[in-house]
C-alpha atoms as a PDB file:
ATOM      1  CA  UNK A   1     103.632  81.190 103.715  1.00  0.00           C
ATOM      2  CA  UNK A   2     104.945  82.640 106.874  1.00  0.00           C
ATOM      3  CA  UNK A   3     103.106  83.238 109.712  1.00  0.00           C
ATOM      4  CA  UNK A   4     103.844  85.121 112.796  1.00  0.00           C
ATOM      5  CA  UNK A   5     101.378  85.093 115.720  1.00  0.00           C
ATOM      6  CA  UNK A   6     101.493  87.324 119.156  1.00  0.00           C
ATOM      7  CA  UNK A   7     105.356  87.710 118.762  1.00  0.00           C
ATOM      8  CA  UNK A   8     106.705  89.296 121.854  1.00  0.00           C
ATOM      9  CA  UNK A   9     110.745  90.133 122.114  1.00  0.00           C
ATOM     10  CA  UNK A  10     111.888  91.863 125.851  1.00  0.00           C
ATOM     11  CA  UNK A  11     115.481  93.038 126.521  1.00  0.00           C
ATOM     12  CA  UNK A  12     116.147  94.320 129.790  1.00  0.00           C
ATOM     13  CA  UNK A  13     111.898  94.766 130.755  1.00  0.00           C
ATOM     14  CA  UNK A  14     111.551  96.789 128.223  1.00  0.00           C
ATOM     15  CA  UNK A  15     108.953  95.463 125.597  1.00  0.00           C
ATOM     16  CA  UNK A  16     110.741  95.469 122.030  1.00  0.00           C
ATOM     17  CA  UNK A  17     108.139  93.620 120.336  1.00  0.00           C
ATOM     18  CA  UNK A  18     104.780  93.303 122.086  1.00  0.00           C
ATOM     19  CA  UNK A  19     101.930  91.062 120.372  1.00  0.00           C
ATOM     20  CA  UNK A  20     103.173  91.544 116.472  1.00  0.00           C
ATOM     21  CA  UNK A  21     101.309  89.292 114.126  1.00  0.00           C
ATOM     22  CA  UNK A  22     101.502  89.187 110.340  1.00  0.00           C
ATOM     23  CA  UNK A  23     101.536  87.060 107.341  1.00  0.00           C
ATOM     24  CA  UNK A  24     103.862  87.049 104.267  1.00  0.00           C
ATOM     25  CA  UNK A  25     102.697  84.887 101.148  1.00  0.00           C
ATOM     26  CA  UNK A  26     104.542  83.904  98.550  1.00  0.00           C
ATOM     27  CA  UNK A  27     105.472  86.158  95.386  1.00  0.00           C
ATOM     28  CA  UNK A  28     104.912  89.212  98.056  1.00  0.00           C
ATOM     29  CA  UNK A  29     107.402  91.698  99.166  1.00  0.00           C
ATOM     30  CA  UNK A  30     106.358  92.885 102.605  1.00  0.00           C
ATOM     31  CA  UNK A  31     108.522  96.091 103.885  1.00  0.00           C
ATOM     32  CA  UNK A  32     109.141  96.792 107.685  1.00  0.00           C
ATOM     33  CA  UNK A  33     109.123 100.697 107.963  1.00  0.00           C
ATOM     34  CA  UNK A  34     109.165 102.819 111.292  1.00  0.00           C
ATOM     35  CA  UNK A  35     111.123 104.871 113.093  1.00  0.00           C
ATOM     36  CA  UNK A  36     114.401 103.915 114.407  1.00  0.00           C
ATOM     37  CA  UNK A  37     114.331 101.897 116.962  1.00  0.00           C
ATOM     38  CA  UNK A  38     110.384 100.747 116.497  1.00  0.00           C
ATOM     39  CA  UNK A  39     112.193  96.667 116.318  1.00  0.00           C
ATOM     40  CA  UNK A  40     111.733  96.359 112.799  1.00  0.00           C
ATOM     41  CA  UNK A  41     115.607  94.738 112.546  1.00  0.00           C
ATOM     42  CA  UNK A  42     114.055  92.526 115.985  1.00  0.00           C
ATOM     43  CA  UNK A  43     111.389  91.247 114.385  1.00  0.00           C
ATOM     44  CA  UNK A  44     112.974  90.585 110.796  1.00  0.00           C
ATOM     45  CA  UNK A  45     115.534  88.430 112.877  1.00  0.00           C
ATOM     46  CA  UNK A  46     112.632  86.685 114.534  1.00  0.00           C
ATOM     47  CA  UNK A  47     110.800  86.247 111.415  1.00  0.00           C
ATOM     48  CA  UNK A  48     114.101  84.574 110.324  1.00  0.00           C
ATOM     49  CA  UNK A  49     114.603  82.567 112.429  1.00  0.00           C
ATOM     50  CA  UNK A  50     117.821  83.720 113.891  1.00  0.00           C
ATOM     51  CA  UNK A  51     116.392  85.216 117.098  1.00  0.00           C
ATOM     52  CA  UNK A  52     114.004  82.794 119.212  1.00  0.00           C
ATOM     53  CA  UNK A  53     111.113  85.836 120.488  1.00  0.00           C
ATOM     54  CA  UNK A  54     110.048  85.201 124.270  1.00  0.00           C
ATOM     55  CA  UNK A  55     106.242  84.855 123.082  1.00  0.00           C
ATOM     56  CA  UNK A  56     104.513  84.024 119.948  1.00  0.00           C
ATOM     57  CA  UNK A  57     105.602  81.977 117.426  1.00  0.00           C
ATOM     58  CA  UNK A  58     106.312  81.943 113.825  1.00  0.00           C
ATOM     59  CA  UNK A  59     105.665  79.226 110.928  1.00  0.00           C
ATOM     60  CA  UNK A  60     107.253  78.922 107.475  1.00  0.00           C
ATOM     61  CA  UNK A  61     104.502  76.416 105.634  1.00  0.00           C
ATOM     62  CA  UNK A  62     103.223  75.691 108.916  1.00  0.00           C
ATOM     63  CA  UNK A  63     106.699  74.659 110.568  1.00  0.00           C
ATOM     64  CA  UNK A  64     108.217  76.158 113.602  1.00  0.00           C
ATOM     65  CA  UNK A  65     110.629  77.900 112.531  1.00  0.00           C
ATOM     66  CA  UNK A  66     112.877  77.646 116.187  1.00  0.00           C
ATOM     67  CA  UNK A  67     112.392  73.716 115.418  1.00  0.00           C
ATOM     68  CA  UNK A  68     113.360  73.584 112.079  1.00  0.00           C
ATOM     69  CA  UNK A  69     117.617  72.202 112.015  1.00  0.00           C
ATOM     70  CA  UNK A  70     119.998  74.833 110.473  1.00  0.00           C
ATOM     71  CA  UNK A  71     120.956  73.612 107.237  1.00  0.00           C
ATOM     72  CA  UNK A  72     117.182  73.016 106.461  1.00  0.00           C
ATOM     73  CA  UNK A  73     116.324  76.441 107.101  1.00  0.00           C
ATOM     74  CA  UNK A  74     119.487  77.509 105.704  1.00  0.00           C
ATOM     75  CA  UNK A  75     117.578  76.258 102.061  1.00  0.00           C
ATOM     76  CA  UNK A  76     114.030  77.892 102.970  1.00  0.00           C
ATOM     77  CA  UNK A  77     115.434  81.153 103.774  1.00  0.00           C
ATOM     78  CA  UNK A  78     118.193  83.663 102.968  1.00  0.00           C
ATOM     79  CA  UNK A  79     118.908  86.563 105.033  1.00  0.00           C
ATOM     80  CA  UNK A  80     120.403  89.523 104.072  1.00  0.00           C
ATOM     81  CA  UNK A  81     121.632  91.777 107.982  1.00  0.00           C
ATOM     82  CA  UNK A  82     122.991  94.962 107.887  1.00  0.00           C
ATOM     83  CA  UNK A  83     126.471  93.470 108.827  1.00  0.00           C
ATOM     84  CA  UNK A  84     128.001  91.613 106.377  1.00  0.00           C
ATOM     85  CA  UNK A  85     131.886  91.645 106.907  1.00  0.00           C
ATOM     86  CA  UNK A  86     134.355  89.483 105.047  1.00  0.00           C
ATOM     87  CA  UNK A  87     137.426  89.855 107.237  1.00  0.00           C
ATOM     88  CA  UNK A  88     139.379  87.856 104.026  1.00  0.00           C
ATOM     89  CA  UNK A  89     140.870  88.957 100.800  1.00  0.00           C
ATOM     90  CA  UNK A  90     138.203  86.603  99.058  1.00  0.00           C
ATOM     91  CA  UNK A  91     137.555  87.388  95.460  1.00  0.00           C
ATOM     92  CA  UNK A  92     133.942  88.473  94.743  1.00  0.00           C
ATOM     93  CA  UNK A  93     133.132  85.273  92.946  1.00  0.00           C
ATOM     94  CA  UNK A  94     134.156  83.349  95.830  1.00  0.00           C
ATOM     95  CA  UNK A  95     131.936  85.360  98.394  1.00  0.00           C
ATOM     96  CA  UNK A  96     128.995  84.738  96.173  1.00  0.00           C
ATOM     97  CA  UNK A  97     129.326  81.457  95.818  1.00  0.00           C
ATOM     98  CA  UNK A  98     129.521  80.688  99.776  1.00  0.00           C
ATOM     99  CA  UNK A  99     125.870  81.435  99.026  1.00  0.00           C
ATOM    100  CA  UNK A 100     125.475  78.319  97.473  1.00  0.00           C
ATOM    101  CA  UNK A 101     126.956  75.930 100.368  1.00  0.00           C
ATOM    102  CA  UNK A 102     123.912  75.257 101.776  1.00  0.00           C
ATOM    103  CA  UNK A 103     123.085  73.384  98.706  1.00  0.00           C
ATOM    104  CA  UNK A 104     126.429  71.370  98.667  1.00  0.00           C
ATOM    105  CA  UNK A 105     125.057  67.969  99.052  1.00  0.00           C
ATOM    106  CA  UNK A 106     121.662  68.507  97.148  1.00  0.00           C
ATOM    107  CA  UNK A 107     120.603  68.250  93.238  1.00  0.00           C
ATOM    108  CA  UNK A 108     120.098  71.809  92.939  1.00  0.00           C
ATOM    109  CA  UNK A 109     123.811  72.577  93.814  1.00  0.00           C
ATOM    110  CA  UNK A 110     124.737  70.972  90.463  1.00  0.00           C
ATOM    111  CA  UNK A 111     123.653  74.344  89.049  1.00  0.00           C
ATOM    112  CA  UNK A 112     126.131  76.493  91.558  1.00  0.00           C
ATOM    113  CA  UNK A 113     127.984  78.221  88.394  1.00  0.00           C
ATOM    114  CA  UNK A 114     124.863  79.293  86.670  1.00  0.00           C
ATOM    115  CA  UNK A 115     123.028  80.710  89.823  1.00  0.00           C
ATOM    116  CA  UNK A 116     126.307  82.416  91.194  1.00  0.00           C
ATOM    117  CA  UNK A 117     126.521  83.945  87.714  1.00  0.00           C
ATOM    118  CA  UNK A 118     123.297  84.974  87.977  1.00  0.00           C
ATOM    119  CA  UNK A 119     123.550  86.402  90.850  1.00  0.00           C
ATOM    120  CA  UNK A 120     126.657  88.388  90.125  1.00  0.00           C
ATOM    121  CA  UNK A 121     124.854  89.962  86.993  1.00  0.00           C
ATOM    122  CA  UNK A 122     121.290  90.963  88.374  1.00  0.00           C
ATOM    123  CA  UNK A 123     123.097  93.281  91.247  1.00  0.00           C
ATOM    124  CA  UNK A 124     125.518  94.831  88.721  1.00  0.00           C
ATOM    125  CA  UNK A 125     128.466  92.969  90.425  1.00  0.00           C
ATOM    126  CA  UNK A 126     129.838  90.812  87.037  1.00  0.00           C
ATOM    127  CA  UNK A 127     132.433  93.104  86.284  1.00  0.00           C
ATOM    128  CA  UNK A 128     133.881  92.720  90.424  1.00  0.00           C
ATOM    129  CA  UNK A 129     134.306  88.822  89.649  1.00  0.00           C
ATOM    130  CA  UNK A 130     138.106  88.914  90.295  1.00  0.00           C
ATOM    131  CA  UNK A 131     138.217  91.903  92.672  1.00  0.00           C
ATOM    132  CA  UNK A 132     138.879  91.221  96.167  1.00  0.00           C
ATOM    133  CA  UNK A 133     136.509  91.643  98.969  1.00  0.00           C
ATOM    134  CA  UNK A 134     138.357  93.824 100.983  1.00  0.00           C
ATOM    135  CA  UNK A 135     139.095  96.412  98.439  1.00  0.00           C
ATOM    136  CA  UNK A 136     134.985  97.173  97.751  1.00  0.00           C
ATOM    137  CA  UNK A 137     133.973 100.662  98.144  1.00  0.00           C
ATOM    138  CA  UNK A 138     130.842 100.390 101.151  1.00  0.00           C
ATOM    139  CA  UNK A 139     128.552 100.295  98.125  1.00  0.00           C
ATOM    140  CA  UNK A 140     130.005  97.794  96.083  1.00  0.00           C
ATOM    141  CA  UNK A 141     130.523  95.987  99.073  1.00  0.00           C
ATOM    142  CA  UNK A 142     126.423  95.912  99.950  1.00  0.00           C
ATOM    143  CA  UNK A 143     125.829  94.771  96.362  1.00  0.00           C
ATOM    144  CA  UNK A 144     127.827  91.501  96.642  1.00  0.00           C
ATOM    145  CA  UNK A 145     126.249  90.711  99.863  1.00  0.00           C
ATOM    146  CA  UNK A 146     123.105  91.052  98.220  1.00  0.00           C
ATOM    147  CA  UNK A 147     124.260  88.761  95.378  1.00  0.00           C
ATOM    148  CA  UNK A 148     125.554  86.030  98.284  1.00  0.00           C
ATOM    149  CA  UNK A 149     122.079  86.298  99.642  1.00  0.00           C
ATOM    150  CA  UNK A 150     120.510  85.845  95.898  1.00  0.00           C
ATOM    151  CA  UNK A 151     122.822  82.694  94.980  1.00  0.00           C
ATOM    152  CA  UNK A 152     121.364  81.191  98.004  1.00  0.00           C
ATOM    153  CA  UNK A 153     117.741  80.487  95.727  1.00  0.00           C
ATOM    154  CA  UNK A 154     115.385  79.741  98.678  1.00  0.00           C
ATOM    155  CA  UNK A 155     112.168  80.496  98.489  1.00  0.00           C
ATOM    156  CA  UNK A 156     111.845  82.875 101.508  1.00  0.00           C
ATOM    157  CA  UNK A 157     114.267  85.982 101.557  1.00  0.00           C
ATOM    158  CA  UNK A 158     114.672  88.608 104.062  1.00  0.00           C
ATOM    159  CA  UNK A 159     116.377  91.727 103.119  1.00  0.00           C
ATOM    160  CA  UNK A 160     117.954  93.715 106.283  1.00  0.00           C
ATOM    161  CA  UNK A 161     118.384  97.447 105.037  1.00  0.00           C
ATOM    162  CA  UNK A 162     119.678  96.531 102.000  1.00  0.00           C
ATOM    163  CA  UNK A 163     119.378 100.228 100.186  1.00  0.00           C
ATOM    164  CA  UNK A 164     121.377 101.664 103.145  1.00  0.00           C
ATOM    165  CA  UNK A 165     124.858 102.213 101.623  1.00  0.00           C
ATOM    166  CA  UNK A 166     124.052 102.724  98.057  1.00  0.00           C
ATOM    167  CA  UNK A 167     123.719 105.509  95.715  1.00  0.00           C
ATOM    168  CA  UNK A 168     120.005 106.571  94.540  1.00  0.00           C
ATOM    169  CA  UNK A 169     120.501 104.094  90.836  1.00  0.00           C
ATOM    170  CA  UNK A 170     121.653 101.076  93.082  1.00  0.00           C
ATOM    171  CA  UNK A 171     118.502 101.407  95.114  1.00  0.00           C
ATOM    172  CA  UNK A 172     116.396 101.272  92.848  1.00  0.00           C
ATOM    173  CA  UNK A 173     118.479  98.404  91.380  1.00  0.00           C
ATOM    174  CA  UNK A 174     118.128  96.609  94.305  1.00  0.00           C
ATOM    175  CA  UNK A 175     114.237  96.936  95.075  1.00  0.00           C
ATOM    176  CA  UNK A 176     113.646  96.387  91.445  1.00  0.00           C
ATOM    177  CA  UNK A 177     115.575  92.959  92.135  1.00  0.00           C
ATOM    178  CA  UNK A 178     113.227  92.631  94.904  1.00  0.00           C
ATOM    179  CA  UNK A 179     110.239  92.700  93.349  1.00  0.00           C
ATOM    180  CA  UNK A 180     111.494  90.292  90.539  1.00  0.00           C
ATOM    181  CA  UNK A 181     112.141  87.631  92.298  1.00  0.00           C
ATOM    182  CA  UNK A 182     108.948  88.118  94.572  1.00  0.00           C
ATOM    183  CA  UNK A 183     107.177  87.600  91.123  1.00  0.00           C
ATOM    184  CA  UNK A 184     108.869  84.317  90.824  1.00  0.00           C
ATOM    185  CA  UNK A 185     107.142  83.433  93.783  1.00  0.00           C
ATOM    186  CA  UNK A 186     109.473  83.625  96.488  1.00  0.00           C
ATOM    187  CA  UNK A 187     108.408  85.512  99.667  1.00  0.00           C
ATOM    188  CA  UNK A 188     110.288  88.599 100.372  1.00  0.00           C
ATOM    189  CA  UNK A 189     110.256  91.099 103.511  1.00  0.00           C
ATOM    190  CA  UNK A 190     112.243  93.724 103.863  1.00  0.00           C
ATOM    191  CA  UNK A 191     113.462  96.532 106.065  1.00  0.00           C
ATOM    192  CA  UNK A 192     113.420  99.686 104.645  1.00  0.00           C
ATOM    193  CA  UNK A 193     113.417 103.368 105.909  1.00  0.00           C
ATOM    194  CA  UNK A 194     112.611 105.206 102.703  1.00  0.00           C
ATOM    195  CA  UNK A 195     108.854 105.174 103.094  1.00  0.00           C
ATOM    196  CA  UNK A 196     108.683 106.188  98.844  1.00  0.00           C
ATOM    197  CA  UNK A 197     110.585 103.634  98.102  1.00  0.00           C
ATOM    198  CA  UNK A 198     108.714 100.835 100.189  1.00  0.00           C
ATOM    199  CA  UNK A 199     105.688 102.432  98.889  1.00  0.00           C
ATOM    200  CA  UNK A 200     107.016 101.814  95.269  1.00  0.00           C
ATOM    201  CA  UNK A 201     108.398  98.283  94.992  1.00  0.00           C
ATOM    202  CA  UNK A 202     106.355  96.939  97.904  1.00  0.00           C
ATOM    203  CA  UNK A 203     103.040  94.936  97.973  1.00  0.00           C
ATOM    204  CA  UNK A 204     102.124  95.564 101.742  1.00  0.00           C
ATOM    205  CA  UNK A 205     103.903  97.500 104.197  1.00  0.00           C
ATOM    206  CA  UNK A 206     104.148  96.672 108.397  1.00  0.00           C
ATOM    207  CA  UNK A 207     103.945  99.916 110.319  1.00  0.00           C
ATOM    208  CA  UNK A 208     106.633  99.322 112.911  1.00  0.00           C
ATOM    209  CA  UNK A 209     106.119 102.115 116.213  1.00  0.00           C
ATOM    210  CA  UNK A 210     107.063 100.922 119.670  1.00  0.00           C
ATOM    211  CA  UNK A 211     107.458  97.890 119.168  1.00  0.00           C
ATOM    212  CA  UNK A 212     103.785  97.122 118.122  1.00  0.00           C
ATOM    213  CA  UNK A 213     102.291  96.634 114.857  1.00  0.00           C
ATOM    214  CA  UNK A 214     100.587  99.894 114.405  1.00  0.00           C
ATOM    215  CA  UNK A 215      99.131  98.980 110.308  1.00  0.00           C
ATOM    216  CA  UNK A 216      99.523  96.813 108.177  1.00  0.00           C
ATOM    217  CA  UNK A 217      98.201  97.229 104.236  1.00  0.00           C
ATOM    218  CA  UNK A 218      98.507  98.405 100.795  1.00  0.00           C
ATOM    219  CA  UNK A 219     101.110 101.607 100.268  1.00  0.00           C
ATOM    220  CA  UNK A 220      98.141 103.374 100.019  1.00  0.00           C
ATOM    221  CA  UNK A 221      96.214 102.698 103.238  1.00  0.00           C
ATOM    222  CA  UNK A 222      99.280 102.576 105.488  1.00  0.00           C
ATOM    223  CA  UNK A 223     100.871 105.994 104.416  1.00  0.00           C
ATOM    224  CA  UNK A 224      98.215 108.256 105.101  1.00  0.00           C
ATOM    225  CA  UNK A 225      99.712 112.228 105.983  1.00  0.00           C
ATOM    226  CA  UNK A 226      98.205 111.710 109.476  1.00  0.00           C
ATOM    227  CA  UNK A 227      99.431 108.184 110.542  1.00  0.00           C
ATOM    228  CA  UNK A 228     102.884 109.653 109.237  1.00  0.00           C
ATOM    229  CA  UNK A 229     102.713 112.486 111.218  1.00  0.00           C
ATOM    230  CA  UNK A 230     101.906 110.269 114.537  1.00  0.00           C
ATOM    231  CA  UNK A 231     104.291 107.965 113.746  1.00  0.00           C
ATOM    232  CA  UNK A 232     107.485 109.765 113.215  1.00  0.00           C
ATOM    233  CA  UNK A 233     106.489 112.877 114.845  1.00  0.00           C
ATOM    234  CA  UNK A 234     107.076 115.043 111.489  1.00  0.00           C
ATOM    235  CA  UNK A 235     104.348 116.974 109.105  1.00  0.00           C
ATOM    236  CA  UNK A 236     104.576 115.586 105.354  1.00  0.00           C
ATOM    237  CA  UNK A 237     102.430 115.386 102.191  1.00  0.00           C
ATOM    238  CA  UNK A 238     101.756 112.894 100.307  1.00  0.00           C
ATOM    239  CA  UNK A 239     101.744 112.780  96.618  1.00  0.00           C
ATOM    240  CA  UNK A 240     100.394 110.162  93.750  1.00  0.00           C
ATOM    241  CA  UNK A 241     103.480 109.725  91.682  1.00  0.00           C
ATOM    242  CA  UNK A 242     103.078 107.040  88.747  1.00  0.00           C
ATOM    243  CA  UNK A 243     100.494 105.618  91.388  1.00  0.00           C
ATOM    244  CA  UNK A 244     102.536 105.192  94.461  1.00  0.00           C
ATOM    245  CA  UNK A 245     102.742 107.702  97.612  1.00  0.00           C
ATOM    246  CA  UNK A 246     105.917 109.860  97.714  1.00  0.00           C
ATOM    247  CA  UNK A 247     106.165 111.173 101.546  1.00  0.00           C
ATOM    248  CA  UNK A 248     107.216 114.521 100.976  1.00  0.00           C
ATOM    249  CA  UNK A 249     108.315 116.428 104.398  1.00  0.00           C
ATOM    250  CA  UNK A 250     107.416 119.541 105.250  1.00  0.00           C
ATOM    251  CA  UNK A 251     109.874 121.861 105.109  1.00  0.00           C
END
C-alpha cells in the first residue's frame, strides 16, 4: 500500500503541490491526469521517492519512503520518467537487463535471463535484442525503457508518461501491460494525459489542477462533462464506449 498524506511541494513560493493525499493499493493502477503543469510529474516523483516534498509524507507498507536506503527502495519500486537517455551504444538486451541490478546480490536475481526475456517480449521489443540503443526510433526507444522498468519486478511501479512517444497500437500495448501486471498484484500509478485512455485501463483516476487534488474516483465519477470543462477550460462530451468514458471535445 502507499500512502500519501498532506503532501505539499513549493518552488520559488509558488505552491506546486498543496495538501495532496491519496492511497494506491496493490493490484491497482491509479492514473495522474490534469492539465499541464497541474504537478502530476511532481507528485509521481514524490510518490517515488525521488523528490523529498516540503510537507506531508508518504509510506510504502507503512515505511517512510525518504527513510528507506536506495537499493532497498530500488527493489520496492520501479520508475519509469519521461527522460530516459542512454548516451551508449548499448545493445537493447543489455539496457534491459540494467533493470535487474538492483537484484544483483539477492535470490531473485538468479532468474535475471528469464525476467529480462520477459520483459523484452511483453513490450514488443524481442526482435531489438541485438540492436543498439542509440539507433532506436523515439518509439522504439520508449518501449525498451519500459521493458528496463518491467525487468526490475518490484512490486510498486510508477509509469511517467509512458504513452507519450508511441503510435496509437503501442499505447494500447503499453496500458494493456499496465493493467496486467496490476492484476498480479503490483501497485501501479501512472501519468497519463489521454483522459480515454486513463479512463480505459485505469482503476481510479487523481484529478491533478493547481497543484491540488481536485477528485479522486472511478473513471466514471471523475470524468464528468462539467468537471472537464472546469478543469481544462474546454467543452467536451462524454460517451459510454464498451463501458468506459471517451472525452470527446467539442469541436
Amino acid at each position: 500500500m502507499i500512502s500519501a498524506r498532506n503532501i505539499g511541494v513549493r518552488l520559488g513560493g509558488r505552491a506546486i503541490l498543496d495538501d495532496v493525499s491519496l492511497d494506491v493499493a496493490p493490484g491497482e493502477v491509479l492514473a495522474l491526469v490534469g492539465p499541464n503543469g497541474a504537478g502530476k510529474s511532481t507528485l509521481l516523483a514524490v510518490l517515488s521517492g525521488d523528490r523529498k516534498p516540503d510537507s506531508g509524507i508518504v509510506t510504502i507498507d507503512g515505511r517512510d519512503v525518504g527513510g528507506i536506503r536506495h537499493g532497498e527502495l530500488a527493489r520496492l519500486r520501479a520508475v519509469l520518467t519521461q527522460e530516459n537517455s542512454v548516451s551508449f551504444p548499448f545493445r537493447v538486451s543489455e539496457v534491459v537487463a540494467m533493470g535487474r541490478s538492483p537484484w544483483a546480490r539477492e535470490l531473485e536475481g538468479r532468474d535475471d535471463v528469464a525476467v529480462v526475456n520477459e520483459a523484452l517480449e511483453v513490450t514488443d521489443v524481442a526482435h531489438l535484442g541485438d540492436r543498439r540503443y542509440t539507433t532506436l526510433s523515439g518509439g522504439e526507444k520508449a518501449r525498451v525503457s519500459l521493458a528496463r522498468v518491467l525487468a526490475q519486478h518490484t512490486p510498486v511501479v510508477f509509469l511517467d508518461e509512458p504513452t507519450a512517444a508511441l503510435d496509437l497500437r503501442h499505447q494500447e500495448d503499453v496500458m494493456r501491460v499496465a493493467r496486467s501486471i496490476a492484476q498480479d498484484g503490483r501497485a501501479v500509478v501512472v501519468v497519463l494525459h489521454d483522459l480515454s485512455l486513463a479512463g480505459a485501463y485505469s482503476d481510479r483516476l487523481a484529478l491533478i489542477a493547481h497543484g491540488t487534488l481536485d477528485a479522486i474516483g472511478t473513471p466514471r465519477e471523475v470524468l464528468t462533462a462539467e468537471r472537464v470543462e472546469r478543469v481544462y477550460g474546454l467543452a467536451v462530451d462524454l460517451h459510454d464506449v464498451g463501458g468506459h468514458p471517451v472525452v470527446v471535445p467539442r469541436r
